[in-house]
PDB file of N, CA and C in Angstrom:
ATOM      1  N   UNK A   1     -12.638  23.541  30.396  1.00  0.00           N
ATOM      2  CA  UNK A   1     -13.419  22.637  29.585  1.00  0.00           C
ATOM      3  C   UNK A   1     -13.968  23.371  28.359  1.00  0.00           C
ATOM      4  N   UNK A   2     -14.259  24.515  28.251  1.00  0.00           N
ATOM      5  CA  UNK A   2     -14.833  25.402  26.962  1.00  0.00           C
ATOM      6  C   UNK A   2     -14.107  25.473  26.378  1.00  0.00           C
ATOM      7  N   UNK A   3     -12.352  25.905  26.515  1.00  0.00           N
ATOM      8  CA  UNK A   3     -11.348  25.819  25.643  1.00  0.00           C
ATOM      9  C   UNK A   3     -11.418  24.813  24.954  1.00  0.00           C
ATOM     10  N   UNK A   4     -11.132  23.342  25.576  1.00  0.00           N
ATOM     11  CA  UNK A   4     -10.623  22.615  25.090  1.00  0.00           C
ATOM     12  C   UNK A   4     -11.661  21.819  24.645  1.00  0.00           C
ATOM     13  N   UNK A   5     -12.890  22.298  24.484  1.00  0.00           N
ATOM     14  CA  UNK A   5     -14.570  22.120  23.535  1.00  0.00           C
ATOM     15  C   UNK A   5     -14.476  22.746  22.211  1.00  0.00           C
ATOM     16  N   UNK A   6     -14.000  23.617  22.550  1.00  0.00           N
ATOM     17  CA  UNK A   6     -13.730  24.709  21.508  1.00  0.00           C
ATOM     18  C   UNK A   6     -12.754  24.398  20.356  1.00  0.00           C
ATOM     19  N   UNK A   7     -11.507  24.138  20.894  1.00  0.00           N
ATOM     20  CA  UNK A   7     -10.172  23.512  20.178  1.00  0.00           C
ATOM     21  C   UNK A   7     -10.462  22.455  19.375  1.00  0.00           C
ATOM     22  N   UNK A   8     -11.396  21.565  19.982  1.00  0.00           N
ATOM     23  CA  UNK A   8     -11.265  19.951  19.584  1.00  0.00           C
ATOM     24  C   UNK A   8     -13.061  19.656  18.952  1.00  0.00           C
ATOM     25  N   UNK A   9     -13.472  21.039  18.832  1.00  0.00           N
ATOM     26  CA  UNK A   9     -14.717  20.691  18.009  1.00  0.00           C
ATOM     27  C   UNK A   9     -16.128  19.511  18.584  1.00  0.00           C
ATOM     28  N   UNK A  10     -15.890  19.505  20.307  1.00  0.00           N
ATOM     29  CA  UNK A  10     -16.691  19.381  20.836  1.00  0.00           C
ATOM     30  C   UNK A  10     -18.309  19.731  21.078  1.00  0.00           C
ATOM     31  N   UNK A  11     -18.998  19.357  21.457  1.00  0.00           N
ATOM     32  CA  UNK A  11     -20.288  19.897  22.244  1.00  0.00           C
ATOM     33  C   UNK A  11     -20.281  19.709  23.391  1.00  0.00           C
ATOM     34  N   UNK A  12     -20.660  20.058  24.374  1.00  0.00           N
ATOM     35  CA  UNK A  12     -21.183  20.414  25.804  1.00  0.00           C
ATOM     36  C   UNK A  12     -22.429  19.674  26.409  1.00  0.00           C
ATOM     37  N   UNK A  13     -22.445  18.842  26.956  1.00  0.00           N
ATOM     38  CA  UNK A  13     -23.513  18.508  27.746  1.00  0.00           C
ATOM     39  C   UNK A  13     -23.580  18.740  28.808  1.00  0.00           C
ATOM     40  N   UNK A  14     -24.324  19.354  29.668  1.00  0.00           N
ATOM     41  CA  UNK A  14     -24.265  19.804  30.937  1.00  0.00           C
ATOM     42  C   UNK A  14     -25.541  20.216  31.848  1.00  0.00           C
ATOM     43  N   UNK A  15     -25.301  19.659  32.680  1.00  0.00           N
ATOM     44  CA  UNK A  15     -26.550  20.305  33.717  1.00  0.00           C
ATOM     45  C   UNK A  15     -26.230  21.680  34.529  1.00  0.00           C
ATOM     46  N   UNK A  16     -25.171  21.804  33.600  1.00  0.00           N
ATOM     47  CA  UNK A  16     -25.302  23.383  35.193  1.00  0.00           C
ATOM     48  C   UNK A  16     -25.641  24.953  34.004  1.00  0.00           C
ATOM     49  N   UNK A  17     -26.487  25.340  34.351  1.00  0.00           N
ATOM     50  CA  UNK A  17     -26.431  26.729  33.711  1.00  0.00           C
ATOM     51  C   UNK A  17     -25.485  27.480  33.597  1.00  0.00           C
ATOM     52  N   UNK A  18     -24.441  27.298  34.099  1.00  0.00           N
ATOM     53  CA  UNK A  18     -22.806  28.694  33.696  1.00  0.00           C
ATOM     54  C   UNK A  18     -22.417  28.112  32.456  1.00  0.00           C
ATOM     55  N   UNK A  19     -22.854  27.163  31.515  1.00  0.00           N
ATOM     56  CA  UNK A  19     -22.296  27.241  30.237  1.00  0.00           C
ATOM     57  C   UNK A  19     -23.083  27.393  29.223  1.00  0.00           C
ATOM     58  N   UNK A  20     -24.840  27.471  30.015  1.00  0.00           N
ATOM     59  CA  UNK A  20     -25.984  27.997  28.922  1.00  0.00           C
ATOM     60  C   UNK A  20     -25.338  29.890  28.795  1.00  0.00           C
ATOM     61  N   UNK A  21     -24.821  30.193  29.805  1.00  0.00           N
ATOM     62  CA  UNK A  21     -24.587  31.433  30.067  1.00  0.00           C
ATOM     63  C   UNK A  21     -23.581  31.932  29.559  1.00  0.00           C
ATOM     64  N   UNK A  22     -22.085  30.962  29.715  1.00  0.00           N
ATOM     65  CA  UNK A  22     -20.765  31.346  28.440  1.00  0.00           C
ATOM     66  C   UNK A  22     -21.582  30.986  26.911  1.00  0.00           C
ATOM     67  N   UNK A  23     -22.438  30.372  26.437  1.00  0.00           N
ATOM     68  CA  UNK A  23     -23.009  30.434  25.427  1.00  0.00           C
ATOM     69  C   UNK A  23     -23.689  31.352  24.637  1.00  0.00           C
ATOM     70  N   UNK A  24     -24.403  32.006  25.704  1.00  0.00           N
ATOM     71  CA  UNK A  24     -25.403  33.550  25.250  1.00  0.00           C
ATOM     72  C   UNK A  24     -23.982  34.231  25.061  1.00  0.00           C
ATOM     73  N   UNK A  25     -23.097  34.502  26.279  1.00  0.00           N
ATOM     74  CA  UNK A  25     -21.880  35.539  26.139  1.00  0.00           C
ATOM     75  C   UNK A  25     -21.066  35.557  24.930  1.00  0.00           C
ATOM     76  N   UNK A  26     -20.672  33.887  24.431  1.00  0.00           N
ATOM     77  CA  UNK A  26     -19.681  33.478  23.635  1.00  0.00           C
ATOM     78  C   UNK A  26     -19.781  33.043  22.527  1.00  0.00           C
ATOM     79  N   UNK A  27     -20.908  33.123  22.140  1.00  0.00           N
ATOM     80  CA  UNK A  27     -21.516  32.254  21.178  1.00  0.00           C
ATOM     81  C   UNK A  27     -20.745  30.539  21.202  1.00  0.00           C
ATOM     82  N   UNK A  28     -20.759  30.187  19.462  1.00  0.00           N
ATOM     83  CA  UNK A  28     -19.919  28.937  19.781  1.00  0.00           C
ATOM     84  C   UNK A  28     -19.046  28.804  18.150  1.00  0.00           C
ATOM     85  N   UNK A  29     -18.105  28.083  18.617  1.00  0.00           N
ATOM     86  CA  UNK A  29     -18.371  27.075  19.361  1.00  0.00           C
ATOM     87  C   UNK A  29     -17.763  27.366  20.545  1.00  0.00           C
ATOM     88  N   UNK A  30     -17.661  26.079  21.770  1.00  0.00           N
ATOM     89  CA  UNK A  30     -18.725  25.114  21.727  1.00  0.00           C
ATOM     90  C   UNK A  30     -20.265  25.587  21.485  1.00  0.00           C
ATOM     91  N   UNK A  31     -21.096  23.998  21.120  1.00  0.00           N
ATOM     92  CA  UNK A  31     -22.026  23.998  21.185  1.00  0.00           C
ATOM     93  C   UNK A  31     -22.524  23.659  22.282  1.00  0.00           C
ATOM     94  N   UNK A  32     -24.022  23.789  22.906  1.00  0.00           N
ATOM     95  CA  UNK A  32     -24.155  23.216  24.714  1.00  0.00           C
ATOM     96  C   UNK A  32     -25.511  23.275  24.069  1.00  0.00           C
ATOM     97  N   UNK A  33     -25.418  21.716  25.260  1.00  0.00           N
ATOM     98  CA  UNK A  33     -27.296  21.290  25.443  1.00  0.00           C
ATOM     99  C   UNK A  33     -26.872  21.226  26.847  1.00  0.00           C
ATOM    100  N   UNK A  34     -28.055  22.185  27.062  1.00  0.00           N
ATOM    101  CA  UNK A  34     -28.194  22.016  28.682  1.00  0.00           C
ATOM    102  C   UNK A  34     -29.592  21.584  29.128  1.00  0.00           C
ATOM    103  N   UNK A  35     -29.533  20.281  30.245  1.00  0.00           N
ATOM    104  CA  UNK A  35     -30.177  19.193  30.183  1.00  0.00           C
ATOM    105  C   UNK A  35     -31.007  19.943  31.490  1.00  0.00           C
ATOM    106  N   UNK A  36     -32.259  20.317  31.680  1.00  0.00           N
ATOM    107  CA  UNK A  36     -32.730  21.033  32.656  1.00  0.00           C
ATOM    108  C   UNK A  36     -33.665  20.053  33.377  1.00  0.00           C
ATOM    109  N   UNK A  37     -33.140  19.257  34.160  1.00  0.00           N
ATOM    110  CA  UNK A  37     -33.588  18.134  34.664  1.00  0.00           C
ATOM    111  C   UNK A  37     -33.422  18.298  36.410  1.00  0.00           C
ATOM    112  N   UNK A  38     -33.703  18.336  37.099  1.00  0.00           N
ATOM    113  CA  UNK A  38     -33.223  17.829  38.897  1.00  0.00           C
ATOM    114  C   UNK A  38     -32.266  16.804  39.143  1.00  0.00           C
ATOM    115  N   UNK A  39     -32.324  16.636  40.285  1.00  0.00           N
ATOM    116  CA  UNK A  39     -31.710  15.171  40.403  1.00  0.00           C
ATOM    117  C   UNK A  39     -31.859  14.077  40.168  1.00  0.00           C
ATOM    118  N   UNK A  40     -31.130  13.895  39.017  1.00  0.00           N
ATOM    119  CA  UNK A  40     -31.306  12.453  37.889  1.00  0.00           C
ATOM    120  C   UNK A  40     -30.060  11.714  38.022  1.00  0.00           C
ATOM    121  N   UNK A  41     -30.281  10.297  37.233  1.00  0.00           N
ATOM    122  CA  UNK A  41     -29.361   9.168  37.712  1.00  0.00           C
ATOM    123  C   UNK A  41     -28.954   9.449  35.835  1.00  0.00           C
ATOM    124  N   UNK A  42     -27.345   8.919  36.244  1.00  0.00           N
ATOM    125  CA  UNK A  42     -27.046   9.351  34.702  1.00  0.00           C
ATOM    126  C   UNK A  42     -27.405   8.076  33.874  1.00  0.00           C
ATOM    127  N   UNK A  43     -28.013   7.121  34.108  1.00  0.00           N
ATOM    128  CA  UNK A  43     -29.471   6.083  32.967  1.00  0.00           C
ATOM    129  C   UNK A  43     -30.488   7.179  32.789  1.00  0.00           C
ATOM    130  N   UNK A  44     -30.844   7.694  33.527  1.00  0.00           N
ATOM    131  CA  UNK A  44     -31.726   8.938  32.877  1.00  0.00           C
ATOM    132  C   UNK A  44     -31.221  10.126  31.883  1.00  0.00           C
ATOM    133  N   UNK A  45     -29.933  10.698  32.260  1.00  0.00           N
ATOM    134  CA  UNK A  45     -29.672  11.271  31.326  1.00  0.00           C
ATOM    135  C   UNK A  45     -29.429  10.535  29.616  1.00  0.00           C
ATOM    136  N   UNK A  46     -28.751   9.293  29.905  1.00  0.00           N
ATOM    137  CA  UNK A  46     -28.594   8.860  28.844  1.00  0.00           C
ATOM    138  C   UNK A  46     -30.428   8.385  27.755  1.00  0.00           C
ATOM    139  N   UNK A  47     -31.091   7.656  28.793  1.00  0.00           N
ATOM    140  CA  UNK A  47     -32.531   7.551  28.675  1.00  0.00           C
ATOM    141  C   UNK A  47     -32.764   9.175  27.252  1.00  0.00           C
ATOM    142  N   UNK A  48     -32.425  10.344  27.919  1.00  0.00           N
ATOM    143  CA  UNK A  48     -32.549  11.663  27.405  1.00  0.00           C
ATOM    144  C   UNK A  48     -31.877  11.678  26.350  1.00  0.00           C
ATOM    145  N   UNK A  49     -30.485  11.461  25.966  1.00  0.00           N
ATOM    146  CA  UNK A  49     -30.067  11.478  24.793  1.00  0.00           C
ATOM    147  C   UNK A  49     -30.600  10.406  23.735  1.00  0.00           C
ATOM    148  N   UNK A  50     -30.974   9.485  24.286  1.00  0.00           N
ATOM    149  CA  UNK A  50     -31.289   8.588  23.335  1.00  0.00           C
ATOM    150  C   UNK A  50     -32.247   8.501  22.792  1.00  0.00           C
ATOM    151  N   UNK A  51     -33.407   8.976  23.698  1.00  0.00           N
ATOM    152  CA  UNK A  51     -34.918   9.118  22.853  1.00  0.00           C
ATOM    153  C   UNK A  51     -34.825  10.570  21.995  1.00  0.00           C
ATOM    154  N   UNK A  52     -34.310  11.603  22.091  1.00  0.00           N
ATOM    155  CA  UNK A  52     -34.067  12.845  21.260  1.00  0.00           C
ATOM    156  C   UNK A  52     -32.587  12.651  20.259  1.00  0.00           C
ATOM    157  N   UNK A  53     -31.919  11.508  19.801  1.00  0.00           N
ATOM    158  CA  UNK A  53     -31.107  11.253  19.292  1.00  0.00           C
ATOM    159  C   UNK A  53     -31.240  12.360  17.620  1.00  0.00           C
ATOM    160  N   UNK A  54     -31.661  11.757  16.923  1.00  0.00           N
ATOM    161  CA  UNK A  54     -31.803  12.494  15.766  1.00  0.00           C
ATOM    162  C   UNK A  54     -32.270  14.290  16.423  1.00  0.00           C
ATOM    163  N   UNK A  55     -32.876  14.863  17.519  1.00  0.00           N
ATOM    164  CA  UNK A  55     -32.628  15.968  17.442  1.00  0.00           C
ATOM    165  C   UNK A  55     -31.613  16.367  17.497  1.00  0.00           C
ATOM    166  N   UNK A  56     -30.706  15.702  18.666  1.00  0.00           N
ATOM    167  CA  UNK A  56     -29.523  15.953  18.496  1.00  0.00           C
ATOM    168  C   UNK A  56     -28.548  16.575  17.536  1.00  0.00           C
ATOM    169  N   UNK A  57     -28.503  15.419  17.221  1.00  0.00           N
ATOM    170  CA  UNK A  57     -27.516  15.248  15.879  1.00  0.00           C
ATOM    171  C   UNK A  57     -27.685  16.626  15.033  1.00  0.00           C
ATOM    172  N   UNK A  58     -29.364  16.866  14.251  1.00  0.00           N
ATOM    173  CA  UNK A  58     -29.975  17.911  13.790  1.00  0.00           C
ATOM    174  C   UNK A  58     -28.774  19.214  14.093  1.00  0.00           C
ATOM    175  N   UNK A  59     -29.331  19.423  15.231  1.00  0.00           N
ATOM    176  CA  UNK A  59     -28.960  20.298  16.655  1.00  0.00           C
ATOM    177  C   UNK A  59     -27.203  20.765  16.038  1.00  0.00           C
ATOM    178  N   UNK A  60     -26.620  19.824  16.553  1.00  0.00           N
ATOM    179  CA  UNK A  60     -24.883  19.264  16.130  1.00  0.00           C
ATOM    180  C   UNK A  60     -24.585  19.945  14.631  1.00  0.00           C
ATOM    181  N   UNK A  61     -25.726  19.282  13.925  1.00  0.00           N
ATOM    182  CA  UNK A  61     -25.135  19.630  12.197  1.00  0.00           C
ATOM    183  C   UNK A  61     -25.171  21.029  12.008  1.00  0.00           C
ATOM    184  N   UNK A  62     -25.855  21.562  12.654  1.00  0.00           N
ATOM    185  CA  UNK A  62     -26.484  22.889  12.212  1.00  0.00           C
ATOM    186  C   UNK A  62     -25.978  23.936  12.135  1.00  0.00           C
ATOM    187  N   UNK A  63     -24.892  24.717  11.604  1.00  0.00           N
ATOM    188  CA  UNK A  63     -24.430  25.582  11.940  1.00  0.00           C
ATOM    189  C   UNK A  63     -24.815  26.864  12.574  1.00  0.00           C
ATOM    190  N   UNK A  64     -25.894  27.518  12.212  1.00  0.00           N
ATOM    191  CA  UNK A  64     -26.362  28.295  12.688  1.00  0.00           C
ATOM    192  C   UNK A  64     -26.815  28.521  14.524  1.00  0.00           C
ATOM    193  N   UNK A  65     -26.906  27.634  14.863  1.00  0.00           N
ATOM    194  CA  UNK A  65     -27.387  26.902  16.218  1.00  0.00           C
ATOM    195  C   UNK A  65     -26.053  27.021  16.678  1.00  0.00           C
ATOM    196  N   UNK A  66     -26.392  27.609  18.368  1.00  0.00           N
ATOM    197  CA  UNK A  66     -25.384  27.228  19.446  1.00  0.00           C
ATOM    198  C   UNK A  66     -25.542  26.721  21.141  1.00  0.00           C
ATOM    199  N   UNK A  67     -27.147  26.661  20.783  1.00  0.00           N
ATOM    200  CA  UNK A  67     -27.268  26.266  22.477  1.00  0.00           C
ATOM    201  C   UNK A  67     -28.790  25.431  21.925  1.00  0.00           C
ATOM    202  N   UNK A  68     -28.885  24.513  22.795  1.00  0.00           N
ATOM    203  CA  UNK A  68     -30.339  23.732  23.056  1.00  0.00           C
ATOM    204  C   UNK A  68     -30.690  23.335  24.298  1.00  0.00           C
ATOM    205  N   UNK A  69     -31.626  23.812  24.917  1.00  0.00           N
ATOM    206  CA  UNK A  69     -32.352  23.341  26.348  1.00  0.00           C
ATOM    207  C   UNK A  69     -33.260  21.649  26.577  1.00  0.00           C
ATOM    208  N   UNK A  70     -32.893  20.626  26.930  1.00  0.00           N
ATOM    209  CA  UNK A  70     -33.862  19.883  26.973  1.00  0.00           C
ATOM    210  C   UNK A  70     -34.013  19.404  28.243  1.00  0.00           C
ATOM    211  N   UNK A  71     -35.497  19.218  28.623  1.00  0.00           N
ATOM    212  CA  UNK A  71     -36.325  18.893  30.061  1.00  0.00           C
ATOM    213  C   UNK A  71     -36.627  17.958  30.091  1.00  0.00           C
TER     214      UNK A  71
END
């Protein structure tokens, strides 16, 4: 999945920390938001993207930027 994030100019959404971790290692791209939440119903995750939308995006445009944590 990082390859083919990578290739196709993706971002990463993910709840598991091994790709906050190929991120520190690998820089990016990809880019990864890793969603540091428990056990959530994915209306909650989406709930999450949608009220931080414009950070997002921000986040996305930014070149400098390669990882974002949100709780």
């Amino acid at each position: 999945m990082w390859q083919y994030a990578r290739e196709y100019g993706f971002t990463i959404v993910t709840k598991d920390s091994d790709f906050r971790q190929l991120s520190f290692l690998n820089g990016h791209p990809p880019k990864v938001i890793w969603i540091r939440r428990g056990n959530c119903s994915t209306d909650e995750i989406e709930s999450i993207l949608q009220q931080f939308f414009a950070d997002l995006a921000a986040f996305i445009a930014d070149p400098s930027v390669s990882y974002l944590a949100m709780a």
